[in-house]
Protein backbone atom coordinates (compact mmCIF):
# COMPACT_ATOMS: atom_id res chain seq x y z
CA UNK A 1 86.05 91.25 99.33
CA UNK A 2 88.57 91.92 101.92
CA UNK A 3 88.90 91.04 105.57
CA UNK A 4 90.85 93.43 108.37
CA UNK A 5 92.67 91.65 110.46
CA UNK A 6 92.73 93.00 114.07
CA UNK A 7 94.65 91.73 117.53
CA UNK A 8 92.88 92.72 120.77
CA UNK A 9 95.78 93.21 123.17
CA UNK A 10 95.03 93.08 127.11
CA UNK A 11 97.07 95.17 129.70
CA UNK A 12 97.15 93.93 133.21
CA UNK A 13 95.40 97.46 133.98
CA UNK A 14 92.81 96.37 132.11
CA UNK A 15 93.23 98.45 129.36
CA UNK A 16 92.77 96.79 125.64
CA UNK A 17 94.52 98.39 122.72
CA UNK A 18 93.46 96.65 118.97
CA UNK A 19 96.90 96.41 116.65
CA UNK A 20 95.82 95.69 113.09
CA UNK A 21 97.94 92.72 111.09
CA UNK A 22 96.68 94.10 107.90
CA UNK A 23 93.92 93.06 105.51
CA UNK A 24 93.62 89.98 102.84
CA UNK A 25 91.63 90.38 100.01
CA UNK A 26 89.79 87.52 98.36
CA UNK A 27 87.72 87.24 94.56
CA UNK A 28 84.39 88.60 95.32
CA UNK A 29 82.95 85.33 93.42
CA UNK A 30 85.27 82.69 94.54
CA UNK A 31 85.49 78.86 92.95
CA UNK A 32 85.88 76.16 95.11
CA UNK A 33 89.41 75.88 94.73
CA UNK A 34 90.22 79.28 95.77
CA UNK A 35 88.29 79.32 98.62
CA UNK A 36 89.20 79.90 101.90
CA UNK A 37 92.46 81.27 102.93
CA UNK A 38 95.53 80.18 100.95
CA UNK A 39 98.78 79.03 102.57
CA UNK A 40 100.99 82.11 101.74
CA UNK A 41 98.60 84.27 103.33
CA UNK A 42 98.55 82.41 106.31
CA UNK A 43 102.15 82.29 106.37
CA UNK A 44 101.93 86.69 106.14
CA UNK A 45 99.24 86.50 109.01
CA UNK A 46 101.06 84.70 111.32
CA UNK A 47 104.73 86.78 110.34
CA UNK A 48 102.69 89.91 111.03
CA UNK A 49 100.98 88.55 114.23
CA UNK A 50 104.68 87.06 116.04
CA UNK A 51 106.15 90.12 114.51
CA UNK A 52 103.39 92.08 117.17
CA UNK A 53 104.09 89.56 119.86
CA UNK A 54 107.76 89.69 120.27
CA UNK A 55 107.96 93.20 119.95
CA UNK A 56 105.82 93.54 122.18
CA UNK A 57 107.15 91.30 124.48
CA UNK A 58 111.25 92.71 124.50
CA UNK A 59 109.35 96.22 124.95
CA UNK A 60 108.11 94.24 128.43
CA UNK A 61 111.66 92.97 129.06
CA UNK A 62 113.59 95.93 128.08
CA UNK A 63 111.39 98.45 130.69
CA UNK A 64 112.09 95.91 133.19
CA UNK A 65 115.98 95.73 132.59
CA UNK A 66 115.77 99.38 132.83
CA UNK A 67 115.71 99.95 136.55
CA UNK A 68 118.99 98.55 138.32
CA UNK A 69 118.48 96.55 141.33
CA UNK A 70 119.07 99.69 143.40
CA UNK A 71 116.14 101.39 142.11
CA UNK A 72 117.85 103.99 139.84
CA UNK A 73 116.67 104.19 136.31
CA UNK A 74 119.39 103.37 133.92
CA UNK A 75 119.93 105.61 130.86
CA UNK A 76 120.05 104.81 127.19
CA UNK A 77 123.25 104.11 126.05
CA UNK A 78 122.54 103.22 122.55
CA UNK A 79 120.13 100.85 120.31
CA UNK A 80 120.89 97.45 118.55
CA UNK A 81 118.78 95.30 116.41
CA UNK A 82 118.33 91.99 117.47
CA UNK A 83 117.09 89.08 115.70
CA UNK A 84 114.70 86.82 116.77
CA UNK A 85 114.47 83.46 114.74
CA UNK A 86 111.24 81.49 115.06
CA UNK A 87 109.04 78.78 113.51
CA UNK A 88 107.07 81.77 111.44
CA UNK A 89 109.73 83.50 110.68
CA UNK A 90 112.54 85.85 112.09
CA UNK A 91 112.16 89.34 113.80
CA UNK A 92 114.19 92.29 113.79
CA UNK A 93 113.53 94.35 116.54
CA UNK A 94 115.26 97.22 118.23
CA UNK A 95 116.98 96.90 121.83
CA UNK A 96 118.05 99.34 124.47
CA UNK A 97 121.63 98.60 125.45
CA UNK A 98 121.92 100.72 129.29
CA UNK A 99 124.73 102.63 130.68
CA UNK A 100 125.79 101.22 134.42
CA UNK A 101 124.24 102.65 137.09
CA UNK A 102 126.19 104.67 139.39
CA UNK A 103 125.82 102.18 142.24
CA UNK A 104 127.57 99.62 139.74
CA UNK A 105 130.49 101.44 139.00
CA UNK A 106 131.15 102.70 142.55
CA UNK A 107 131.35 99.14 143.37
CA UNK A 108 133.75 98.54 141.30
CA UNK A 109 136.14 100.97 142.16
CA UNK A 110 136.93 99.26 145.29
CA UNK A 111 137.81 95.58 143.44
């Protein structure tokens, strides 16, 4: 027997989008002691599920950072992982590093 896991994700549009966390497979004709789900799996369940969450979550953050104060849209200057340590576990994620806007370094030039 095996169970798909799935996340139901809600946009503030409205829109839902369903991100899977895999699947757990379990003895078709289980004994009482095996029963249920086990420890390490729930340990892999809830890796997969923060693993979802915070990437989620520094995609949010990063699309905000991207737009400087003055309204321009900043540019990509390069990617760097980022760790994340937390209670079930740590994430590695990837993070936009920006170049400075052009308002920026015009205002510099006068310091």
């Amino acid at each position: 027997m095996e169970f798909e896991l799935y996340v139901a994700v809600h946009r503030d549009g409205g829109e839902v989008e369903t991100v899977s966390l895999g699947a757990i497979k379990f003895e078709e004709c289980p004994q009482i002691a095996t029963m249920g789900l086990a420890l390490a799996d729930a340990k892999v369940v809830l890796a997969r599920l923060q693993t979802k969450i915070v990437t989620r979550q520094i995609e949010r953050l990063s699309a905000r950072e991207r737009h400087c104060p003055c309204g321009a849209k900043r540019i990509v200057k390069d990617y760097h992982d980022v760790r994340y340590r937390s209670l079930f576990g740590d994430v590695v994620t990837r993070v936009p590093r920006w170049r400075a806007c052009a308002c920026r370094l015009n205002s510099n030039k006068g310091t």
